[in-house]
N, C-alpha and C. Protein backbone atom coordinates (compact mmCIF):
# COMPACT_ATOMS: atom_id res chain seq x y z
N UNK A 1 9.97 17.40 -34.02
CA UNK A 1 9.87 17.05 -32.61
C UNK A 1 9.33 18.24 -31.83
N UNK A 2 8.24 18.15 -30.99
CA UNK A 2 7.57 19.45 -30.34
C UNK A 2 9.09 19.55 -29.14
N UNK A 3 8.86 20.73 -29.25
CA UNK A 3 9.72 21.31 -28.04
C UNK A 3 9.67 22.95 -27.15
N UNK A 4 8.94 22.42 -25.60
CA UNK A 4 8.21 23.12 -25.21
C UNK A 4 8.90 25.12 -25.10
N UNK A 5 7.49 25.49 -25.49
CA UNK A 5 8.10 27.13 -25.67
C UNK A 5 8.24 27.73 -24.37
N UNK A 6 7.94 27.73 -23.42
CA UNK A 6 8.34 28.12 -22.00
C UNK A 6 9.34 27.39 -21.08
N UNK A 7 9.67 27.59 -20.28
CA UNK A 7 10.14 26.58 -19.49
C UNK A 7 8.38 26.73 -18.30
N UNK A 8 8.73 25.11 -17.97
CA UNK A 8 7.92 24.73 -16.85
C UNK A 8 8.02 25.25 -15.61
N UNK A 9 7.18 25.75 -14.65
CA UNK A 9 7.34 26.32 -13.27
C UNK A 9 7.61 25.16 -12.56
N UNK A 10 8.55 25.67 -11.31
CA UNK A 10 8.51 24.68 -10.12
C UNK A 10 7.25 24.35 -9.72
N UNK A 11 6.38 25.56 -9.76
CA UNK A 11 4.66 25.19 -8.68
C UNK A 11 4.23 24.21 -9.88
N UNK A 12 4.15 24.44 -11.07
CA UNK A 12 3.38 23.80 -12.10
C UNK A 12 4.22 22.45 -11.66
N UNK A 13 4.83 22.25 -11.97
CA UNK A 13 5.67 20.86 -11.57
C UNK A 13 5.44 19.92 -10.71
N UNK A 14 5.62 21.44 -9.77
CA UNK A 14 5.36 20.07 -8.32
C UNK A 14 3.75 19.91 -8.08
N UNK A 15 2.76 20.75 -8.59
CA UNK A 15 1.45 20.60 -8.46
C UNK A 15 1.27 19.43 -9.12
N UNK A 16 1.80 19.04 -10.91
CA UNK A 16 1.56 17.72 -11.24
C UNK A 16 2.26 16.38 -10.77
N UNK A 17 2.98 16.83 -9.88
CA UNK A 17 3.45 15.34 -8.93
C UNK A 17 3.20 15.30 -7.86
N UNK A 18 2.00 15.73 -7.54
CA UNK A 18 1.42 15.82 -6.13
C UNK A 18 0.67 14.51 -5.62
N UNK A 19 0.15 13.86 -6.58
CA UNK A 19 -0.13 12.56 -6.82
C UNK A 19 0.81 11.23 -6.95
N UNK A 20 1.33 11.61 -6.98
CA UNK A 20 2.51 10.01 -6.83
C UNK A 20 3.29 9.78 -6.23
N UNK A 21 3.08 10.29 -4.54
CA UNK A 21 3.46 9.77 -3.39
C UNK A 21 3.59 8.42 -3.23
N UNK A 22 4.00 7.75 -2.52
CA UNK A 22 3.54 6.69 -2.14
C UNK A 22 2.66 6.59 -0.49
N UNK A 23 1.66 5.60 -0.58
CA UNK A 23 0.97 5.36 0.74
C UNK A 23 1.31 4.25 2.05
N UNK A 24 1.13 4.30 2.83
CA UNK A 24 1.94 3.22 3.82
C UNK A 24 1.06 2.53 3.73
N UNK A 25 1.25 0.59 3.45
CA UNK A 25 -0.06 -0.30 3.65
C UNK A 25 -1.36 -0.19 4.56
N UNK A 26 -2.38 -0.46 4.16
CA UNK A 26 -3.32 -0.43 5.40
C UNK A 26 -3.07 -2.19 6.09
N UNK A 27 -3.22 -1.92 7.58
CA UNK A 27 -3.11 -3.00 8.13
C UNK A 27 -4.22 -2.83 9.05
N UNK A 28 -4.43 -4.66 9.13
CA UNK A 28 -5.85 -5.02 10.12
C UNK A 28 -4.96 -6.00 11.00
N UNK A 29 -6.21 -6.42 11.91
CA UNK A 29 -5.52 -7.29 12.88
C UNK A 29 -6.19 -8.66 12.75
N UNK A 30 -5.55 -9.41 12.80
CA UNK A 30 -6.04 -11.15 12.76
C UNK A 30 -6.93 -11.51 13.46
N UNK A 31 -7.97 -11.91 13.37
CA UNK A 31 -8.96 -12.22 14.72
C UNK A 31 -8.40 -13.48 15.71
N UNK A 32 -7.72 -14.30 15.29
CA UNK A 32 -7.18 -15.55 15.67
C UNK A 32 -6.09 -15.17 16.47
N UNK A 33 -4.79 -14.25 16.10
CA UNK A 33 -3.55 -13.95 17.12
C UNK A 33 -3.91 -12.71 17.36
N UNK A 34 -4.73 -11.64 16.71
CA UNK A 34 -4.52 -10.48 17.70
C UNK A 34 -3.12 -9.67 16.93
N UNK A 35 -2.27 -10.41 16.17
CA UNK A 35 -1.10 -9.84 15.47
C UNK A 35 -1.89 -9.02 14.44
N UNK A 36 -0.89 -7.82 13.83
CA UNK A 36 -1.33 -7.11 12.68
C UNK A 36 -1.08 -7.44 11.56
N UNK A 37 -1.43 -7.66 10.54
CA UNK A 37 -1.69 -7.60 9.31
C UNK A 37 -2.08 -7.54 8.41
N UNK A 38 -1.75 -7.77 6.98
CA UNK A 38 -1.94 -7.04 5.64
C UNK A 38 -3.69 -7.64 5.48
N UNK A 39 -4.50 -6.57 5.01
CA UNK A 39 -6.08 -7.24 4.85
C UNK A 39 -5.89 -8.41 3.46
N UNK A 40 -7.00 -9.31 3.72
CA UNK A 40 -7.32 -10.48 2.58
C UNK A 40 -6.06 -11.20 2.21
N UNK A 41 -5.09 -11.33 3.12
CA UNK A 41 -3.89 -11.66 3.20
C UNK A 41 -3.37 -13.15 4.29
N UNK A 42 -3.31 -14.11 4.21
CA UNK A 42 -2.92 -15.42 5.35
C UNK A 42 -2.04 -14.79 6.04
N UNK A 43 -2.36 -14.66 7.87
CA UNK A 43 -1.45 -14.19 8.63
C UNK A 43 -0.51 -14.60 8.56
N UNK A 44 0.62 -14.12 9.03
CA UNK A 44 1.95 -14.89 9.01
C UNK A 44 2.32 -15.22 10.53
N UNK A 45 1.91 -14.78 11.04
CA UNK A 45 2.45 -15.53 12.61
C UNK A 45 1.61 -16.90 12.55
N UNK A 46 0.22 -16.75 12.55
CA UNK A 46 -0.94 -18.36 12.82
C UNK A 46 -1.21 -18.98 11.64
N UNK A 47 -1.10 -18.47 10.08
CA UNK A 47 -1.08 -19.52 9.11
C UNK A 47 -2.63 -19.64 9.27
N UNK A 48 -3.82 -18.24 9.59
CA UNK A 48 -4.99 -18.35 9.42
C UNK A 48 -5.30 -17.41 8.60
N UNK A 49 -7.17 -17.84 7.86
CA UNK A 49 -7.39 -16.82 6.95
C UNK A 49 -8.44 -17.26 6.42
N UNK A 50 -9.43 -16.59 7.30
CA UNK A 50 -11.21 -16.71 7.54
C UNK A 50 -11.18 -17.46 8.04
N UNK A 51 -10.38 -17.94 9.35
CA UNK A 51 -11.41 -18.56 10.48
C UNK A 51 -10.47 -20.15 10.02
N UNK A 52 -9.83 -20.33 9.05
CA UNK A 52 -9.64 -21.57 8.87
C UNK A 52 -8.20 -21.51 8.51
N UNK A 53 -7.30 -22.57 8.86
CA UNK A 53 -5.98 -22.60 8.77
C UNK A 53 -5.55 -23.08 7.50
N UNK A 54 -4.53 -21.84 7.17
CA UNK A 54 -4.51 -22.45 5.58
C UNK A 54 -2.59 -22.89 5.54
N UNK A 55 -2.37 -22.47 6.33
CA UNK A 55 -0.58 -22.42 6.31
C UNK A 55 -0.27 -23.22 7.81
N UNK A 56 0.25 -24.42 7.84
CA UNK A 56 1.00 -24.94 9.36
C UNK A 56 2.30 -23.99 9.65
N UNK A 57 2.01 -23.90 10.85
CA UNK A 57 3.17 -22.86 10.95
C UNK A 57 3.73 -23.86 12.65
């Protein structure tokens, strides 16, 4: 079983988890309510999505 000959640095460490943050969604706004939401996504307040109603709300 390999077993590493140094110990690992904090900087080395935290330099390789510098990448796996997490990001906050990008959000757009509905052309129909003007409400915000998730892109390529059926609004959830108007139940629209491209111009055409896909959900009765």
């Amino acid at each position: 079983m390999a077993v590493p000959k140094r110990k690992t640095s904090k900087t080395r460490r935290n330099r390789r988890r510098a990448h796996k943050k997490t990001k906050a969604p990008t959000m757009a706004e509905c052309p129909q309510c003007r409400e915000v939401k998730v892109p390529h996504r059926v609004c959830q307040n108007c139940g629209y999505y491209k111009g055409k109603e896909i959900v009765e709300v």
